[in-house]
C-alpha atoms as a PDB file:
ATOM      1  CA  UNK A   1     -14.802  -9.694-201.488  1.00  0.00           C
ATOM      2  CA  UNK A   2     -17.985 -11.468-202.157  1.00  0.00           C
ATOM      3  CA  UNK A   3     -19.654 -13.739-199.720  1.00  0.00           C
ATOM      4  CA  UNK A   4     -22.152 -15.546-201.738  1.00  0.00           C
ATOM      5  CA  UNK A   5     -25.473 -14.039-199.297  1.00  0.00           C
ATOM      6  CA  UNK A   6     -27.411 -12.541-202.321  1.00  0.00           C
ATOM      7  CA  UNK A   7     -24.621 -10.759-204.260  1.00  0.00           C
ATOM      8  CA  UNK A   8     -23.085  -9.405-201.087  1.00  0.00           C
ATOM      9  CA  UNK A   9     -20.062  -7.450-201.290  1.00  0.00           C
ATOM     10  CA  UNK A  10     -18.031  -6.908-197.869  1.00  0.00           C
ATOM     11  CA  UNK A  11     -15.212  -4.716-198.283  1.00  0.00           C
ATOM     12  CA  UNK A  12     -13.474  -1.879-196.333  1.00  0.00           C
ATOM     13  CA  UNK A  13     -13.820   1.686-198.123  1.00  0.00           C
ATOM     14  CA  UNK A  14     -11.140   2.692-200.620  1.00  0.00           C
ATOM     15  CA  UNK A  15     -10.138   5.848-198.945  1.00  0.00           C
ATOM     16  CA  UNK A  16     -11.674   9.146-197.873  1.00  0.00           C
ATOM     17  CA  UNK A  17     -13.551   9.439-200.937  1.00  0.00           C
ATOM     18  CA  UNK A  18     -15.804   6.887-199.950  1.00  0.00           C
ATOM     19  CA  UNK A  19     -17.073   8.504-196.721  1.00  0.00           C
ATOM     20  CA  UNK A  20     -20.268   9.494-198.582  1.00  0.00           C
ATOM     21  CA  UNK A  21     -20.924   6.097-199.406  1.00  0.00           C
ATOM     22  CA  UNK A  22     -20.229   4.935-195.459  1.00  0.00           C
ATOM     23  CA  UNK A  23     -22.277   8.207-194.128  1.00  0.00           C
ATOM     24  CA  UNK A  24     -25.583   7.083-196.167  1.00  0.00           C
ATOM     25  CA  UNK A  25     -26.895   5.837-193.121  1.00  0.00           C
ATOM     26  CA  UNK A  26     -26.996   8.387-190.244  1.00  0.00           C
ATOM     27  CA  UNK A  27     -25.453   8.744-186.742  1.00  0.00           C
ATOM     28  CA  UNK A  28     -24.196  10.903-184.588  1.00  0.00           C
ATOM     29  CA  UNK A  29     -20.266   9.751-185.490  1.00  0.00           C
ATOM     30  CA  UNK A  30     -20.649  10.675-188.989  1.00  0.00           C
ATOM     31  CA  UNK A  31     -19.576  14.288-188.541  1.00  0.00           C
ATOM     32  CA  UNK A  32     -16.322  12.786-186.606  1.00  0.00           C
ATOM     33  CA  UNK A  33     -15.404  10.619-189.211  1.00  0.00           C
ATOM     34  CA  UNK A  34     -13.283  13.056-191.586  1.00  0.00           C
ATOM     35  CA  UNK A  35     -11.639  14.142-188.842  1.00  0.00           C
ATOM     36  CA  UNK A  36     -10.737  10.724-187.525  1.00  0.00           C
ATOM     37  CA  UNK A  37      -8.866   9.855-190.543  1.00  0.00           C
ATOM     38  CA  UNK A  38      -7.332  12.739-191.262  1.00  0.00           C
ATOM     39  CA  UNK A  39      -5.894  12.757-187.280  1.00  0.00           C
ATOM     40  CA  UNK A  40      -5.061   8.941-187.484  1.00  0.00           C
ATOM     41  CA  UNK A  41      -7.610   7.997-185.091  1.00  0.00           C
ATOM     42  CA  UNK A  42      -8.936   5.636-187.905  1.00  0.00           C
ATOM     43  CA  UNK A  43      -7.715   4.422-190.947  1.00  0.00           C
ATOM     44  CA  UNK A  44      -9.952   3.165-193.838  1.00  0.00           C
ATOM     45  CA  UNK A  45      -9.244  -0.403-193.654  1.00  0.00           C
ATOM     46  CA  UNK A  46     -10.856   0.202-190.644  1.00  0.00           C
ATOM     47  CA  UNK A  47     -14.258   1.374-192.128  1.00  0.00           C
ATOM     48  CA  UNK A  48     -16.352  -1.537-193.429  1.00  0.00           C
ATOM     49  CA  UNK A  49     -19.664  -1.740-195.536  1.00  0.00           C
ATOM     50  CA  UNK A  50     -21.169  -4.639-196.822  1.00  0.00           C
ATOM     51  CA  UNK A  51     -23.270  -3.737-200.174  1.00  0.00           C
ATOM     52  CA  UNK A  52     -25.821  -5.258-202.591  1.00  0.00           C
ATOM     53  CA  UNK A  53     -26.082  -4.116-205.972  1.00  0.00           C
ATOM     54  CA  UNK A  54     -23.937  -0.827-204.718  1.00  0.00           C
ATOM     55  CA  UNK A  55     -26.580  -0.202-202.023  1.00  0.00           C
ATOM     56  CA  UNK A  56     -25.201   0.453-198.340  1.00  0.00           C
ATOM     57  CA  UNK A  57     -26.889  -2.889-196.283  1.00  0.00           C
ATOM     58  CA  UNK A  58     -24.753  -2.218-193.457  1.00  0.00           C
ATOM     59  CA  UNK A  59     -20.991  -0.589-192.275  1.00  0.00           C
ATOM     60  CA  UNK A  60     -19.105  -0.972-189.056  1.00  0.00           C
ATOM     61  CA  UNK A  61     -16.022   1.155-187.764  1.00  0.00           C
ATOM     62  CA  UNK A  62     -13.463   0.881-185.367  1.00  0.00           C
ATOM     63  CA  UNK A  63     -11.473   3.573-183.982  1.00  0.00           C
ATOM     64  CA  UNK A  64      -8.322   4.272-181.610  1.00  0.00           C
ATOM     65  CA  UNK A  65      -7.298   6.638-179.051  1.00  0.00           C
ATOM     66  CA  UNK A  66      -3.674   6.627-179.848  1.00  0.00           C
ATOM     67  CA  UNK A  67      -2.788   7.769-183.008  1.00  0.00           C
ATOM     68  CA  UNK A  68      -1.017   4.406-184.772  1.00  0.00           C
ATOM     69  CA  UNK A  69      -2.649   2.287-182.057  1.00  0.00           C
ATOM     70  CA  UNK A  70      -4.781  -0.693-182.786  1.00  0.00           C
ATOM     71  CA  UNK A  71      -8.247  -0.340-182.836  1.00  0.00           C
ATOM     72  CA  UNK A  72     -10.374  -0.017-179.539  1.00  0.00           C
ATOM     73  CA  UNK A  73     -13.583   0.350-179.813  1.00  0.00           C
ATOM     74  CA  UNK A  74     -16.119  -1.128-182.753  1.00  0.00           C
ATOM     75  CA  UNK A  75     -18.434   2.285-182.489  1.00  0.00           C
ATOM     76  CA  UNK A  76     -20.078   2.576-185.655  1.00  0.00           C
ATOM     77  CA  UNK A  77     -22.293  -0.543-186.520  1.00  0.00           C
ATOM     78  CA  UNK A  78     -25.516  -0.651-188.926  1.00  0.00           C
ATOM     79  CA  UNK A  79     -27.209  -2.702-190.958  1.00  0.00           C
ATOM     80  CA  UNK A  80     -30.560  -2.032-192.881  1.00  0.00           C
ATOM     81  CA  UNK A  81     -33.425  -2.094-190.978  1.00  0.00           C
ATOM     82  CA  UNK A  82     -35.609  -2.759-194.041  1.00  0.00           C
ATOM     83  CA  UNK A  83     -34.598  -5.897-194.489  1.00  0.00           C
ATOM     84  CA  UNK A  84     -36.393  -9.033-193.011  1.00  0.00           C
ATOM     85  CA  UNK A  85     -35.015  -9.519-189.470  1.00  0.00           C
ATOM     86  CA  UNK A  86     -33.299 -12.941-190.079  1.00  0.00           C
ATOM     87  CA  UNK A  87     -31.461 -11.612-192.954  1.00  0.00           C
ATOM     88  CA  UNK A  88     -30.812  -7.966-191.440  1.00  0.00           C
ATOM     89  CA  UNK A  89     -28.931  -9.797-188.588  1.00  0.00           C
ATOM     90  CA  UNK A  90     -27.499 -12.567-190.567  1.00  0.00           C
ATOM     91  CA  UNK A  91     -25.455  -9.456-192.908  1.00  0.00           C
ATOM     92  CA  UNK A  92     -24.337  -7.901-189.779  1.00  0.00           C
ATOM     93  CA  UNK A  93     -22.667 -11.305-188.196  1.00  0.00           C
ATOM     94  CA  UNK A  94     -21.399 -11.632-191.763  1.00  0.00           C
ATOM     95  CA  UNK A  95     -19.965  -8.087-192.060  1.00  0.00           C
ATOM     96  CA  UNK A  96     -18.172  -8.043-188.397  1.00  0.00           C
ATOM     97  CA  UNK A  97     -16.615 -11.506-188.868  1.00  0.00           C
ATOM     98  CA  UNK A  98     -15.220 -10.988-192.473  1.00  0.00           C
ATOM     99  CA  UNK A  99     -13.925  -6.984-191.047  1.00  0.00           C
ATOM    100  CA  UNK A 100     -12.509  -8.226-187.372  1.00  0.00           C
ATOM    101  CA  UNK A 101     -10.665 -10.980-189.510  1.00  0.00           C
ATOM    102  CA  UNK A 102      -8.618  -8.287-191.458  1.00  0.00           C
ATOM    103  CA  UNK A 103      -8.988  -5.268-188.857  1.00  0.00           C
ATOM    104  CA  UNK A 104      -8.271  -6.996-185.310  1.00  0.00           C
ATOM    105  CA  UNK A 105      -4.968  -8.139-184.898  1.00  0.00           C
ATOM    106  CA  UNK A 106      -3.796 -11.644-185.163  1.00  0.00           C
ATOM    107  CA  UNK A 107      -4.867 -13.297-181.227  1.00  0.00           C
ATOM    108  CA  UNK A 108      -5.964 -10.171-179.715  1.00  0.00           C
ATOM    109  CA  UNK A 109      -9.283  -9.664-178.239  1.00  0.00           C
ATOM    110  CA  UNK A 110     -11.844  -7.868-180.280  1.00  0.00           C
ATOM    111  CA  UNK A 111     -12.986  -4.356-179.530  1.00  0.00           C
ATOM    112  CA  UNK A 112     -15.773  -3.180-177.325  1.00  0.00           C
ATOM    113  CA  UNK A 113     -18.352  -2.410-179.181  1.00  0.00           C
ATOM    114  CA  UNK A 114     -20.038   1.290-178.519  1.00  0.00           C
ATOM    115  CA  UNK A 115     -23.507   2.896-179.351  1.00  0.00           C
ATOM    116  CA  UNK A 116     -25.191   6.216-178.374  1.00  0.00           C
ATOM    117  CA  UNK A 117     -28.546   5.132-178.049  1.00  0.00           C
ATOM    118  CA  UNK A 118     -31.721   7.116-176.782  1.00  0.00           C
ATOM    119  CA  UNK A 119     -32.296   6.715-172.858  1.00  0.00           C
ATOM    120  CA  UNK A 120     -36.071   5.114-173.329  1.00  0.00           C
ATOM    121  CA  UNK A 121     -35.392   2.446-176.196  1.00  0.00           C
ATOM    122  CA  UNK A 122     -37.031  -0.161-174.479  1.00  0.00           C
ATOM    123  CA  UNK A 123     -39.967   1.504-174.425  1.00  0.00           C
ATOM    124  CA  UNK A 124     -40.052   2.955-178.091  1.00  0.00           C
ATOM    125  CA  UNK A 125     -40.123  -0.669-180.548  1.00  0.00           C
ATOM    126  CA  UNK A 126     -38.524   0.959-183.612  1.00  0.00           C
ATOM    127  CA  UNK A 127     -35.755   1.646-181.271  1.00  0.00           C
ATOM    128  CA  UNK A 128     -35.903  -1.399-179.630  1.00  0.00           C
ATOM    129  CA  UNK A 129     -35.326  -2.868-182.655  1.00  0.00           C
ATOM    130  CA  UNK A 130     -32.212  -1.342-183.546  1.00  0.00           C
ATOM    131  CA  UNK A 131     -30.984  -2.311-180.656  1.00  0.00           C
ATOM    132  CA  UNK A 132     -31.625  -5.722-180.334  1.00  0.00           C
ATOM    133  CA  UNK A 133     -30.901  -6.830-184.153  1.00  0.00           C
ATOM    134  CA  UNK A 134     -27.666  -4.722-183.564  1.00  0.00           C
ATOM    135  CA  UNK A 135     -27.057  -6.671-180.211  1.00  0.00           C
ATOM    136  CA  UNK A 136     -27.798 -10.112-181.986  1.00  0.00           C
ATOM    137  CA  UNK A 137     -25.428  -9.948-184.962  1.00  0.00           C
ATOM    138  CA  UNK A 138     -22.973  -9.510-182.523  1.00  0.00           C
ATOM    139  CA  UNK A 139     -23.514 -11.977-180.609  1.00  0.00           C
ATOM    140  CA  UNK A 140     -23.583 -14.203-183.597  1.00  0.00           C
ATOM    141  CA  UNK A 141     -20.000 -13.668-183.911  1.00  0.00           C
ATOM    142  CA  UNK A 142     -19.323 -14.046-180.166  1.00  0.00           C
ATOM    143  CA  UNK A 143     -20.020 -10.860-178.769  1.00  0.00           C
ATOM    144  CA  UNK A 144     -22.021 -10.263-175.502  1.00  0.00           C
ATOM    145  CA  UNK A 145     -23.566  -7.874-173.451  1.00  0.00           C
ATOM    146  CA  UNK A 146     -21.221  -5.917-170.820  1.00  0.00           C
ATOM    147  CA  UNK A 147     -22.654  -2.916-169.642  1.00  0.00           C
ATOM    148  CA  UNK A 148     -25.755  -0.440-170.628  1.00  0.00           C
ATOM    149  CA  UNK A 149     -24.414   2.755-169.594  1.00  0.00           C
ATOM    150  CA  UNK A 150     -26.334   6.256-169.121  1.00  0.00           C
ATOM    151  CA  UNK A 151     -24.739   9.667-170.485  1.00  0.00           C
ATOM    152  CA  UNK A 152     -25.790  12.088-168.594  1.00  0.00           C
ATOM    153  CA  UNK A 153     -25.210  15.986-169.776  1.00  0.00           C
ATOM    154  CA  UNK A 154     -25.684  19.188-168.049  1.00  0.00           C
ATOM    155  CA  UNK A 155     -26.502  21.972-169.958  1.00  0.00           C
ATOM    156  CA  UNK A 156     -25.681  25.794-169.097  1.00  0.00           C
ATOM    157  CA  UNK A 157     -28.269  27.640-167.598  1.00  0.00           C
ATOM    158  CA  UNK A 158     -30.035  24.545-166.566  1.00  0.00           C
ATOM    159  CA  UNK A 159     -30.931  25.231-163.032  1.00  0.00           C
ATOM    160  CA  UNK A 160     -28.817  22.359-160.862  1.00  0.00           C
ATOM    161  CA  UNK A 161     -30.940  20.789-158.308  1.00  0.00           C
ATOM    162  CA  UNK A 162     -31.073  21.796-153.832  1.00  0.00           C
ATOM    163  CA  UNK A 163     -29.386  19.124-152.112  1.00  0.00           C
ATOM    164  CA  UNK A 164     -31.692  16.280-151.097  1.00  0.00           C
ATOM    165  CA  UNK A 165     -30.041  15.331-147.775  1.00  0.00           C
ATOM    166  CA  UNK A 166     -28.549  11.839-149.365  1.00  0.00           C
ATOM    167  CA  UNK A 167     -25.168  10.683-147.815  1.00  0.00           C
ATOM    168  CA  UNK A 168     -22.339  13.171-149.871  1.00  0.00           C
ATOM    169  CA  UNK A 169     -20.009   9.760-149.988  1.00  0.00           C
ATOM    170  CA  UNK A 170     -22.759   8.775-152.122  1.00  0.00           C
ATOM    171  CA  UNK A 171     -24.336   5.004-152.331  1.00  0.00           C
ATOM    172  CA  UNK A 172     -26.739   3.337-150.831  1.00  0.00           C
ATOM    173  CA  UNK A 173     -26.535   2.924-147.128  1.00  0.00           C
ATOM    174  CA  UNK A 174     -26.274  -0.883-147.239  1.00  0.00           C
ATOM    175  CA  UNK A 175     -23.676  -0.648-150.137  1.00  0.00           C
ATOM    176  CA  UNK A 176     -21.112   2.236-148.789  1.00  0.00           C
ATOM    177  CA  UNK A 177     -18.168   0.838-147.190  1.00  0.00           C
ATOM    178  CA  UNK A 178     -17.912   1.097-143.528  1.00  0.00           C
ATOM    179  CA  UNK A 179     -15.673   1.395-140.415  1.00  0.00           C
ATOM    180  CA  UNK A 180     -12.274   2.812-140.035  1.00  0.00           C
ATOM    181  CA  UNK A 181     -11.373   3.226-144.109  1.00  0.00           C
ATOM    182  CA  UNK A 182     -14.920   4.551-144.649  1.00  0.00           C
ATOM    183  CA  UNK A 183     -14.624   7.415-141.600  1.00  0.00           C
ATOM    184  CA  UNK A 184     -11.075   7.851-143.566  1.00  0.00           C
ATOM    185  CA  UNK A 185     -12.689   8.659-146.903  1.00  0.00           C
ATOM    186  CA  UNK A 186     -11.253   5.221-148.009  1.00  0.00           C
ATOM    187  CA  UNK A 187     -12.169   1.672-149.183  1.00  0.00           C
ATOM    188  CA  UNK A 188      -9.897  -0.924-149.860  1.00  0.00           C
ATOM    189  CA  UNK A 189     -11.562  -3.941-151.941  1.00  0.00           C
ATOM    190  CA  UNK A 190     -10.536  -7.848-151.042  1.00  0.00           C
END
């Protein structure tokens, strides 16, 4: 499928052959990918890549929990940071609304979309970047922020930490619920 945006080619990947074409760009998914297909957690209709002139410009990927399921969760999306910002995000927008058109099913919602990003990335502009061109081509195609979650890992041998004295319930004191349900290790919302 061509798009007419310089000689842009938007297709899904033919089949597990193509993975090498798909993995040019790396992330930490790229290992998982093999797997995924071969388990059913993804299928390669479900693998996307938008090229020019047979080089990768960007991919995106859904995958599913439940083997035969729909797809949950957009969680591999990338599009070349070489390019010139404006046309970098533009490709992106273009890949994710030609793939969710053939990928999503007819009236349901789209798919979260997931990314392991590094803890500081406001702080470090190339990986600001990333971020934010990744977070405006989706929004170009409807998407918006929901959450910015941490992922937090402890390692063996690393040495855990004495107890500070905070609350065990956890929470701020303000922000804990209180009376009877709290005493009762409960807390009923509404």
């Amino acid at each position: 499928m061509s798009t007419g945006r310089q000689d842009l080619t938007i297709r899904p990947i033919a089949g597990p052959g193509e993975l090498g074409l798909f993995c040019r760009v790396p992330y930490v998914l790229n290992e998982e990918l093999a797997a995924g297909l071969e388990a059913g957690r993804r299928q390669p209709g479900w693998l996307w890549v938008a090229l020019r002139g047979g080089q990768l410009v960007a991919r995106a990927a859904w995958w599913t929990g439940q083997v035969g399921g729909t797809p949950e969760v957009l969680d591999v999306f990338d599009i070349d940071d070489d390019d010139a910002a404006a046309q970098r995000i533009g490709i992106g927008a273009a890949l994710l609304r030609t793939a969710m058109a053939e990928v999503m099913p007819p009236g349901s919602r789209p798919a979260e979309y997931s990314r392991f990003i590094p803890p500081d990335w406001r702080d470090e502009p190339a990986a600001r970047r990333v971020v934010e061109d990744r977070m405006a081509a989706i929004q170009q195609t409807g998407g918006r922020l929901l959450v910015e979650r941490l992922r937090l890992e402890w390692r063996p041998g690393t040495p855990i930490p004495e107890p500070t004295g905070r609350d065990s319930r956890g929470g701020h004191p303000h922000t804990r619920p209180r009376g009877r349900a709290a005493d009762q290790g409960l807390h009923r919302s509404g």
